[in-house]
C-alpha atoms as a PDB file:
ATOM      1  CA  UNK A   1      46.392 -57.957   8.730  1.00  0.00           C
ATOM      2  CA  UNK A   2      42.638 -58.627   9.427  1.00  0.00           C
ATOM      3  CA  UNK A   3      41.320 -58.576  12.880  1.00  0.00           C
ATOM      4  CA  UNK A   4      40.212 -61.882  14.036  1.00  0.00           C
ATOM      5  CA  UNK A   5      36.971 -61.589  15.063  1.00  0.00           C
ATOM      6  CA  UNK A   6      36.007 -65.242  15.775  1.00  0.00           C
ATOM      7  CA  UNK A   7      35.580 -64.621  19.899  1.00  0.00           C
ATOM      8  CA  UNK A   8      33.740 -61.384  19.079  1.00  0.00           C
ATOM      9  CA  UNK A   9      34.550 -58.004  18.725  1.00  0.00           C
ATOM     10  CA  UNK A  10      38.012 -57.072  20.452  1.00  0.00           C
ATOM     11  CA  UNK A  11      37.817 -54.208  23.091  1.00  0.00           C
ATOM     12  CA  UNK A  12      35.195 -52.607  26.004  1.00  0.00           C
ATOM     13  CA  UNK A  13      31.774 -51.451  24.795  1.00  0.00           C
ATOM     14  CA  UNK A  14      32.603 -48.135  24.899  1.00  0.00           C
ATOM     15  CA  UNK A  15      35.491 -47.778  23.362  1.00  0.00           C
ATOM     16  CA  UNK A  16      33.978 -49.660  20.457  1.00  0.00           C
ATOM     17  CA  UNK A  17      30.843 -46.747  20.406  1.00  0.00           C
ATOM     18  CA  UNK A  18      33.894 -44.027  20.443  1.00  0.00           C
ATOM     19  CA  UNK A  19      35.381 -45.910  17.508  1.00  0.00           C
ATOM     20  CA  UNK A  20      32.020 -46.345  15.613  1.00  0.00           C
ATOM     21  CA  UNK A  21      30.449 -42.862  16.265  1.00  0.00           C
ATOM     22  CA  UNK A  22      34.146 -41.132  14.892  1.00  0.00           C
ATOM     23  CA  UNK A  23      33.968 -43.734  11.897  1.00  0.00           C
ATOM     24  CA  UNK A  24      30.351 -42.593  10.732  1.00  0.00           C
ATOM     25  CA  UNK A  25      29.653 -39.471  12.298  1.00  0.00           C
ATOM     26  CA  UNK A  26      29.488 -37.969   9.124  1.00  0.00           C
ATOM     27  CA  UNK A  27      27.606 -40.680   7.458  1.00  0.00           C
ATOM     28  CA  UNK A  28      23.696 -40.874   6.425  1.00  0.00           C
ATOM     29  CA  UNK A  29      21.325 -43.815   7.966  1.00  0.00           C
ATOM     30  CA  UNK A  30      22.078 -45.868   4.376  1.00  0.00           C
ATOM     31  CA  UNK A  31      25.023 -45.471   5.186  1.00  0.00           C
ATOM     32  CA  UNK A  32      25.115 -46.700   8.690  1.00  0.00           C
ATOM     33  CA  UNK A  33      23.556 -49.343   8.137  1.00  0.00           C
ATOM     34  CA  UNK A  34      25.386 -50.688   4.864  1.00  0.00           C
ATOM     35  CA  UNK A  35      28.771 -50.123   6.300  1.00  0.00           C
ATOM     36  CA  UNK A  36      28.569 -50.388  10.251  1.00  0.00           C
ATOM     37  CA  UNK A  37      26.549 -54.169  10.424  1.00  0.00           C
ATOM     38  CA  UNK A  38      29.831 -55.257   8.291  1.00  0.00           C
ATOM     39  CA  UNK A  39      32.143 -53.262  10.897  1.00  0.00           C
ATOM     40  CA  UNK A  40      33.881 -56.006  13.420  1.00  0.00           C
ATOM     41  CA  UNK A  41      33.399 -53.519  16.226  1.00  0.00           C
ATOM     42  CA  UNK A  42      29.959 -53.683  16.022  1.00  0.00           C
ATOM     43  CA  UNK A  43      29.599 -57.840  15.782  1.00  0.00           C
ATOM     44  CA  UNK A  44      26.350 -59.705  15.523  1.00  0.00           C
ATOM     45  CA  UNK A  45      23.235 -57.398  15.411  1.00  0.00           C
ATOM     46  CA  UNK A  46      19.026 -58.067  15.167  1.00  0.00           C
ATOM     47  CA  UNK A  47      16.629 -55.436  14.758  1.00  0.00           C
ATOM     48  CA  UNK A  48      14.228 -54.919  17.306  1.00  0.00           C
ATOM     49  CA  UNK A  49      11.248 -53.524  16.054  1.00  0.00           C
ATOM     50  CA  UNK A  50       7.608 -52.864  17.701  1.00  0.00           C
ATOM     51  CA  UNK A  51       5.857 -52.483  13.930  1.00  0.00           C
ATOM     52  CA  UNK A  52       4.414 -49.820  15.340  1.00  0.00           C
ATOM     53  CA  UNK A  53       3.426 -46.035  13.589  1.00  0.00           C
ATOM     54  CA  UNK A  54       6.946 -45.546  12.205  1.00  0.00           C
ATOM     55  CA  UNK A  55       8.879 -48.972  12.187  1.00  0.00           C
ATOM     56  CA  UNK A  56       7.980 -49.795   8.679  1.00  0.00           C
ATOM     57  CA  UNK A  57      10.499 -47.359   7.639  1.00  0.00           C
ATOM     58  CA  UNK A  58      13.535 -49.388   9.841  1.00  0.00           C
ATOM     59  CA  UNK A  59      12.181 -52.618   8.597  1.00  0.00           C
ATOM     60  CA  UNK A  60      11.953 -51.612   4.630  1.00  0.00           C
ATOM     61  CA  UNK A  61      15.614 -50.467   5.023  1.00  0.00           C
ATOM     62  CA  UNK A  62      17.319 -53.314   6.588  1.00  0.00           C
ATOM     63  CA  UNK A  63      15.467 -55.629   4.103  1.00  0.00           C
ATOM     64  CA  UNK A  64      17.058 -53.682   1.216  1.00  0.00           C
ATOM     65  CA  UNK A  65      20.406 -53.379   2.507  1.00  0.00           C
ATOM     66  CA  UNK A  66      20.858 -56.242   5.025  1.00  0.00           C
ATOM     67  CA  UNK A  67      18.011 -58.731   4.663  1.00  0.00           C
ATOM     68  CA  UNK A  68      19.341 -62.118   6.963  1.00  0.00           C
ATOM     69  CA  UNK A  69      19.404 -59.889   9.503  1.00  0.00           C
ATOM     70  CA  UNK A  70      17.207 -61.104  11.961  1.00  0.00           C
ATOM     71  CA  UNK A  71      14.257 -59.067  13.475  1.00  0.00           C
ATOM     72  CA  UNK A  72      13.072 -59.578  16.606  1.00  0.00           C
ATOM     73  CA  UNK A  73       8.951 -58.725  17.601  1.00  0.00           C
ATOM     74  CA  UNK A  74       8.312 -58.610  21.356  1.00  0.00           C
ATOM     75  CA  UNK A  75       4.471 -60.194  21.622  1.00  0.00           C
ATOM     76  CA  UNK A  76       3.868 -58.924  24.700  1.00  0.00           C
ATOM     77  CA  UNK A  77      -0.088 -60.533  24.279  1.00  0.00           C
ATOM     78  CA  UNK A  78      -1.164 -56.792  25.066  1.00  0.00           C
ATOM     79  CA  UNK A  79      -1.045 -55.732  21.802  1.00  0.00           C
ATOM     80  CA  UNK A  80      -3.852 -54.145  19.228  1.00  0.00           C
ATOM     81  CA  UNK A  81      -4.894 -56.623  17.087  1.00  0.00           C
ATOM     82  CA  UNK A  82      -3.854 -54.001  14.513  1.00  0.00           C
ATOM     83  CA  UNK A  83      -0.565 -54.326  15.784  1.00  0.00           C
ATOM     84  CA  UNK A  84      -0.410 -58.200  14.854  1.00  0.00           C
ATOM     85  CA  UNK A  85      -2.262 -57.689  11.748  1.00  0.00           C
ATOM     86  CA  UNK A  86       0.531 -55.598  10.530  1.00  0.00           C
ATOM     87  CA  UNK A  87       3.457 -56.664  11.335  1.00  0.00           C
ATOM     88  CA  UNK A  88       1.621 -59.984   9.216  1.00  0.00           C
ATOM     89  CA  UNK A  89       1.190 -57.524   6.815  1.00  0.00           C
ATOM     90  CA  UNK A  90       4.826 -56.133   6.438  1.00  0.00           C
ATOM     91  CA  UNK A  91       6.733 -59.698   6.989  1.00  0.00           C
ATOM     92  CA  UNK A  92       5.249 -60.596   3.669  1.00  0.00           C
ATOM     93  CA  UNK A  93       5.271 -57.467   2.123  1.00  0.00           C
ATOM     94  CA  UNK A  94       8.942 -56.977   3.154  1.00  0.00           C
ATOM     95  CA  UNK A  95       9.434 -60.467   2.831  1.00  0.00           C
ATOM     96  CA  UNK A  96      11.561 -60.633   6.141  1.00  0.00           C
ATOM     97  CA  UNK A  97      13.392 -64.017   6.180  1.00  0.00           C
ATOM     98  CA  UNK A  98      14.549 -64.519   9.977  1.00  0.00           C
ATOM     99  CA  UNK A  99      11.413 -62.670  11.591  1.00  0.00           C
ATOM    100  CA  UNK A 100      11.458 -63.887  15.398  1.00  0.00           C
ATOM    101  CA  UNK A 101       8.336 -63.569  17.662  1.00  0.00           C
ATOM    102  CA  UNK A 102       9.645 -62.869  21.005  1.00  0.00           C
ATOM    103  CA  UNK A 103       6.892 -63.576  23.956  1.00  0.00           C
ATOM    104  CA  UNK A 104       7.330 -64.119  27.609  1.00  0.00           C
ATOM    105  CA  UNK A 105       7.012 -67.797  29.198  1.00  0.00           C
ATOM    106  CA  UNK A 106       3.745 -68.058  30.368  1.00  0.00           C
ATOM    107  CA  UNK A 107       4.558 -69.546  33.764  1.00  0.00           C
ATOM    108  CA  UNK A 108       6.425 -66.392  34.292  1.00  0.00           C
ATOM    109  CA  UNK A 109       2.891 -64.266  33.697  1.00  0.00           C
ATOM    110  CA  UNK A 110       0.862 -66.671  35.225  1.00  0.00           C
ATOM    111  CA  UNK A 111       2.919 -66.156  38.213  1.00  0.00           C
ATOM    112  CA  UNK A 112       3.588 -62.280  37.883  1.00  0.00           C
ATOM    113  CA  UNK A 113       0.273 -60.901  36.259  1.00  0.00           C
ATOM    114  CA  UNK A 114      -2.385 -64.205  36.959  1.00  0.00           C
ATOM    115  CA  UNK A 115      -5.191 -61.947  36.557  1.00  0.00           C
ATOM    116  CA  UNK A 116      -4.422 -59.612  33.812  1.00  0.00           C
ATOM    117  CA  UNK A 117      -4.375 -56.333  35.571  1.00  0.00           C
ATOM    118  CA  UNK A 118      -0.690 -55.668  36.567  1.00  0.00           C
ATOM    119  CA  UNK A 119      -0.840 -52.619  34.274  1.00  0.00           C
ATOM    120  CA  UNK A 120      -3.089 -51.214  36.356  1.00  0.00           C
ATOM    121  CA  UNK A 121      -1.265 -50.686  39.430  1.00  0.00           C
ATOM    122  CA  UNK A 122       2.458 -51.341  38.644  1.00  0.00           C
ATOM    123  CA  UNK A 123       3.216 -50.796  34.726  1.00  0.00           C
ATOM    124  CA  UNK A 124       7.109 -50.975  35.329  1.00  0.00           C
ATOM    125  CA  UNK A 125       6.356 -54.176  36.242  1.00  0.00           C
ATOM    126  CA  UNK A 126       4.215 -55.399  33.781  1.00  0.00           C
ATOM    127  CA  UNK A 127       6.716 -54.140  31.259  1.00  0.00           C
ATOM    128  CA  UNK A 128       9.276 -55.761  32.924  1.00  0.00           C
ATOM    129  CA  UNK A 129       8.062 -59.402  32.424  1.00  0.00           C
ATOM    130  CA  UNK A 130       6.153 -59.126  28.817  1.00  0.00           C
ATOM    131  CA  UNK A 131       8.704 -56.953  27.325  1.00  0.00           C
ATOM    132  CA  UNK A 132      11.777 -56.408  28.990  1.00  0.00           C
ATOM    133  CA  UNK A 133      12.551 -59.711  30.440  1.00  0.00           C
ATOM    134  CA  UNK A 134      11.841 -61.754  27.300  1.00  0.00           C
ATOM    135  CA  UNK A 135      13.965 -59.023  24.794  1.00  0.00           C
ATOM    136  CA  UNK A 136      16.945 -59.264  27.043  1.00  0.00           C
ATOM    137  CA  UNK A 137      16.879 -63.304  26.670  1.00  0.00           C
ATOM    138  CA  UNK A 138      16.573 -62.758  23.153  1.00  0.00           C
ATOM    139  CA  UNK A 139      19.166 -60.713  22.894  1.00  0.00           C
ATOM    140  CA  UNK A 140      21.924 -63.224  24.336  1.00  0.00           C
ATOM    141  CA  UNK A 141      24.198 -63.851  21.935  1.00  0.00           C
ATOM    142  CA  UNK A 142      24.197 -60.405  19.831  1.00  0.00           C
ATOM    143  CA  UNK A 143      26.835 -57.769  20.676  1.00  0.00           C
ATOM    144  CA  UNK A 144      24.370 -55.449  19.376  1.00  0.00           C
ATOM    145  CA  UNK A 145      20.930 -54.699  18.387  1.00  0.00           C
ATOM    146  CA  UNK A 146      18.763 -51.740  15.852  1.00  0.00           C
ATOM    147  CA  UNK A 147      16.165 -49.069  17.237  1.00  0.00           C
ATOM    148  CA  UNK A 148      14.091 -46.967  16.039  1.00  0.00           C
ATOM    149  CA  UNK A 149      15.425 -44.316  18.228  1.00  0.00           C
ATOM    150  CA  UNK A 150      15.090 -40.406  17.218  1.00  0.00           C
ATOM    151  CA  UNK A 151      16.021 -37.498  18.703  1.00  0.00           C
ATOM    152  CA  UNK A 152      12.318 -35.749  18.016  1.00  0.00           C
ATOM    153  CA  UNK A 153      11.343 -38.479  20.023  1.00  0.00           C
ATOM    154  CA  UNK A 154      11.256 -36.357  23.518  1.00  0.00           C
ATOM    155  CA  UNK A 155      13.579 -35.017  25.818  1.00  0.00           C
ATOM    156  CA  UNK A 156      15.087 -38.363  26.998  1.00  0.00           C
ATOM    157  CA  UNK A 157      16.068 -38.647  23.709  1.00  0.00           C
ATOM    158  CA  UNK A 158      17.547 -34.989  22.384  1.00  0.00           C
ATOM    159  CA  UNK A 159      21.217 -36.338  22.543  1.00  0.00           C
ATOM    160  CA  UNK A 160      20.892 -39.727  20.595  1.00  0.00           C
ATOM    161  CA  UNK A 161      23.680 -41.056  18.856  1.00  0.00           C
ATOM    162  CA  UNK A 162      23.803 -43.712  15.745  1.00  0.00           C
ATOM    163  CA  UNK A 163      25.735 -45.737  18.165  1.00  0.00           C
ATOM    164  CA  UNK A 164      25.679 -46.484  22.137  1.00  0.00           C
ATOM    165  CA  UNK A 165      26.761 -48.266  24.471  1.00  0.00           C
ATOM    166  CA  UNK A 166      24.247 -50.654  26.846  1.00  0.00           C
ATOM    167  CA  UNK A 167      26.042 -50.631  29.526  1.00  0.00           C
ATOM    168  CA  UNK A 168      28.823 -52.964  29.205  1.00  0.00           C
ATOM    169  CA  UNK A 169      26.753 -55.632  27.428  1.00  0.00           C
ATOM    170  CA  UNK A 170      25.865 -54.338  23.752  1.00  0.00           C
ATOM    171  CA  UNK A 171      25.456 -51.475  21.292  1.00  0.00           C
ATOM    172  CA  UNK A 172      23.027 -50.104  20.639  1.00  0.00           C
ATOM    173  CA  UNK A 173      22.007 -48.827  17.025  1.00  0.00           C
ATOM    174  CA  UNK A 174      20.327 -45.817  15.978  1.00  0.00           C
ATOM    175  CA  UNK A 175      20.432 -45.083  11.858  1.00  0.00           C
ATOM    176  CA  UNK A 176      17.566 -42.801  12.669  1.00  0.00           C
ATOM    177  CA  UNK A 177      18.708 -40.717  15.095  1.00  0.00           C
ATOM    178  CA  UNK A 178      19.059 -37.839  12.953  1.00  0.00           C
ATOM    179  CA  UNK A 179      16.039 -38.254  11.047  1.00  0.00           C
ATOM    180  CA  UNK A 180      12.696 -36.097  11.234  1.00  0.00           C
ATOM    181  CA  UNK A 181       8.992 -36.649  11.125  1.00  0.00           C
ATOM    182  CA  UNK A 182       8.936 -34.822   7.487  1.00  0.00           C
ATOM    183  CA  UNK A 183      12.021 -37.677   6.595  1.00  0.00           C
ATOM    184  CA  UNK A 184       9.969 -40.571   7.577  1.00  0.00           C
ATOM    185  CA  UNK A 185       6.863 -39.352   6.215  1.00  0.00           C
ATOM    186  CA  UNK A 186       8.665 -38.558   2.812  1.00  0.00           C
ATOM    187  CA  UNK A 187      10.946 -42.069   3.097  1.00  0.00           C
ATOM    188  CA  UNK A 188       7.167 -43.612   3.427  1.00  0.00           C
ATOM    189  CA  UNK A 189       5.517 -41.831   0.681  1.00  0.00           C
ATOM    190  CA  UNK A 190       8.580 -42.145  -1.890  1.00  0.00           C
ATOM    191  CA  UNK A 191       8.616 -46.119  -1.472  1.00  0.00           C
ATOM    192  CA  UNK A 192       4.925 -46.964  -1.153  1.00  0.00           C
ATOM    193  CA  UNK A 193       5.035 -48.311   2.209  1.00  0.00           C
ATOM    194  CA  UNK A 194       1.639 -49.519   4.150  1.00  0.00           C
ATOM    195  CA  UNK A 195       0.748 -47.777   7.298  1.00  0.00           C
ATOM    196  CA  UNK A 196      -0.385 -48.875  10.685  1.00  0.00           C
ATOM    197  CA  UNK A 197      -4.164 -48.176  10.641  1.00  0.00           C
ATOM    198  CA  UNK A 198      -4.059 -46.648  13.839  1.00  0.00           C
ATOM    199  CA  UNK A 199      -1.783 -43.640  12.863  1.00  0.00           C
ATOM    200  CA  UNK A 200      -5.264 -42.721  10.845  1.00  0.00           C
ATOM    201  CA  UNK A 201      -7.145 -42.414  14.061  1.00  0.00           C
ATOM    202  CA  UNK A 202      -4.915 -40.577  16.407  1.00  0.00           C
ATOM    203  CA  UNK A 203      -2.388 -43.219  17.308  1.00  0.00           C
ATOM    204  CA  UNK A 204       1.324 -41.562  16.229  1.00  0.00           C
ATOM    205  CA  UNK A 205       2.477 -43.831  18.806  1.00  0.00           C
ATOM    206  CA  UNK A 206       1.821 -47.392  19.659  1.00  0.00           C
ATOM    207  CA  UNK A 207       2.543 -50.086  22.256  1.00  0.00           C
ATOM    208  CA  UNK A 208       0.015 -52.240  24.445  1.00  0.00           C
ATOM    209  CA  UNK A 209      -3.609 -51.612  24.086  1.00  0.00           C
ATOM    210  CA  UNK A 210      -4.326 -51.059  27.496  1.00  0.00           C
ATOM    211  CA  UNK A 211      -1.518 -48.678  28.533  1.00  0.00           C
ATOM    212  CA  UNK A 212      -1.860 -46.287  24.583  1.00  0.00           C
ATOM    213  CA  UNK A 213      -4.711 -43.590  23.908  1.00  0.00           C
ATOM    214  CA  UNK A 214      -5.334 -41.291  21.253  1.00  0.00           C
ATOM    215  CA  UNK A 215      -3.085 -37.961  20.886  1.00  0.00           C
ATOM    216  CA  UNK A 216      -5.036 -34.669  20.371  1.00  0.00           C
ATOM    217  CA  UNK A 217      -3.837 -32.174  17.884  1.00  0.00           C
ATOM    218  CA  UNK A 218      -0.727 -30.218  19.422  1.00  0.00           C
ATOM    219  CA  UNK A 219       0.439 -32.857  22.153  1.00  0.00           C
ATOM    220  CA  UNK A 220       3.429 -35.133  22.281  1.00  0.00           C
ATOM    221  CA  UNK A 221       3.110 -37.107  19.977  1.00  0.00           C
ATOM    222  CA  UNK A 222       4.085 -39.969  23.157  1.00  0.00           C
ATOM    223  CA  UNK A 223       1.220 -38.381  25.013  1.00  0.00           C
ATOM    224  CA  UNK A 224      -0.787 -41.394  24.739  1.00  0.00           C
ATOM    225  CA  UNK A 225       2.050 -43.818  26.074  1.00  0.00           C
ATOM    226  CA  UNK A 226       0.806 -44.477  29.748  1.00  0.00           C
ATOM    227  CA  UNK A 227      -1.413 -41.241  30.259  1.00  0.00           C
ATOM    228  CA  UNK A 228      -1.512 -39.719  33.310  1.00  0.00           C
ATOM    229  CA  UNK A 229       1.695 -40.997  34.878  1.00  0.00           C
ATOM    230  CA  UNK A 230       5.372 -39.797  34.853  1.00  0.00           C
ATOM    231  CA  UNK A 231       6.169 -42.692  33.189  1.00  0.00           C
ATOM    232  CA  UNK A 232       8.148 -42.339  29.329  1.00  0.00           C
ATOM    233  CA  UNK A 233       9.522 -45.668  28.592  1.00  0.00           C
ATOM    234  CA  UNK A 234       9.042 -49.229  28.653  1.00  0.00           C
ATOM    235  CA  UNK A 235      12.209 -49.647  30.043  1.00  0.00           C
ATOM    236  CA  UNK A 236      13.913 -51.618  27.170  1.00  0.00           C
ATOM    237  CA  UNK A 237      15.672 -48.495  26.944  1.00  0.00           C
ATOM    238  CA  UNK A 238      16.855 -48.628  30.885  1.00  0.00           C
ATOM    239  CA  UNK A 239      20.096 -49.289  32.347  1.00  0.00           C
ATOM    240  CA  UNK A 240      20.428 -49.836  35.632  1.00  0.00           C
ATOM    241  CA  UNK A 241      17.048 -48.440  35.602  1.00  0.00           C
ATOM    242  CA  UNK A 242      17.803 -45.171  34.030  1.00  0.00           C
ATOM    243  CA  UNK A 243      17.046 -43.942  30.382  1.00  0.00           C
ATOM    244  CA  UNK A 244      20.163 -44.245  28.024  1.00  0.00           C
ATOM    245  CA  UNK A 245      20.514 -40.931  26.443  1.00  0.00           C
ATOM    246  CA  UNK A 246      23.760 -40.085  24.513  1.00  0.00           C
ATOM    247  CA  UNK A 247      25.305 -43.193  25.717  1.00  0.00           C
ATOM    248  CA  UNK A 248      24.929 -42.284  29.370  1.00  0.00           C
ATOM    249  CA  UNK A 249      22.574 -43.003  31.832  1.00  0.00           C
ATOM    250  CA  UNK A 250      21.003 -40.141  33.611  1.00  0.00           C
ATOM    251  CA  UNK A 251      18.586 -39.896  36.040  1.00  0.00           C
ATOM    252  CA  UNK A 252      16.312 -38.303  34.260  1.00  0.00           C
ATOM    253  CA  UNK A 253      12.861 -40.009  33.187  1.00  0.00           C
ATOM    254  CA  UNK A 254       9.773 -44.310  23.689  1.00  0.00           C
ATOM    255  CA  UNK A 255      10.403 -48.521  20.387  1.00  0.00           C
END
């Protein structure tokens, strides 16, 4: 007898993650992504994606397998204009049909940030209102959302799962997790896809102009994400603010 789904999926977040991560463990990102958005103990999902150095890869995926899934674009009016000229770029290219511009209200930064330099001095909070805020309102009404997340990424995220839980709010997906830099770079290469110009001048990863700098050869490749501080993360990635990694928080301190 089908489950009836109509309220949303039955059951606590993380006993749906336990139930998704035994269901695919052994499955591929395709895979993942085909089967699991259908699965009703995942629910509603969007994409979340930055278009930034590696997102095209994400975003040419889910429009093969699951295009009216809706993708959601955090403006966070910090960006490189390279930033906004791709992700222009890739919705027609990709031809994404429910691509949503998320930006923060501007009373909210007028009040928060009225002269443009939060960043500066506090870039938790700056995240907080451009980014994290507005995403989170965005996301009401999904019982789950799609990263980018990898395991390469950096230590916070070594233990990344194709499924977690966010707290006891969502799930979190992560087709990539298992992926490399030689996957995405061949996945690129095999179907053609456009780049983001900055990759080409030292950018291999990119959020807000003011807070990203060039990588040298042999650094962390997130070496330019807010240089010079201990910070790692915008804090999209937070709960309770604390990185998720393998569908824990820890106190440990990238999309």
């Amino acid at each position: 007898m089908p489950r009836d789904t109509s309220h949303g999926p039955l059951g606590s977040v993380a006993e749906r993650v336990a139930a998704l991560n035994a269901r695919y463990r052994h499955h591929g990102a395709t895979a993942v992504l085909e089967h699991a958005l259908k699965d009703p103990d995942l629910g509603r999902v969007a994409l979340v994606s930055s278009f930034g150095a590696e997102s095209v890869v994400l975003l040419h995926l889910v429009s093969v397998i699951a295009p009216e899934t809706p993708v959601l674009f955090v403006d966070t009016r910090m960006l490189f204009q390279e930033t906004l000229d791709y992700q222009r770029e890739l919705a027609e290219k990709l031809a994404l049909c429910d691509l949503r511009t998320i930006r923060a209200h501007p009373k909210k930064v007028e009040f928060e940030d009225p002269d443009g330099t939060l960043h500066q001095f506090n870039t938790d909070a700056c995240c907080a209102v451009r980014k994290v805020e507005p995403l989170e309102r965005a996301l009401q009404g999904f019982d789950g959302w799609i990263t980018g997340r990898k395991r390469f990424q950096g230590a916070t995220r070594q233990e990344v799962d194709f499924f977690e839980a966010e707290g006891e709010t969502r799930i979190k997906v992560n087709p990539l997790a298992h992926w490399g830099r030689e996957d995405l770079e061949e996945y690129m290469v095999n179907n053609r896809l456009p780049r983001h110009p900055l990759v080409a001048k030292g950018y291999p990863s990119i959020g807000c102009a003011p807070c990203t700098s060039p990588v040298a050869p042999g650094e962390d490749p997130r070496a330019g994400r807010w240089r010079g501080s201990q910070k790692t993360e915008c804090g999209i990635h937070f709960i309770n603010g604390k990185p998720v990694r393998g569908g824990q928080t820890t106190t440990e301190s990238a999309v």
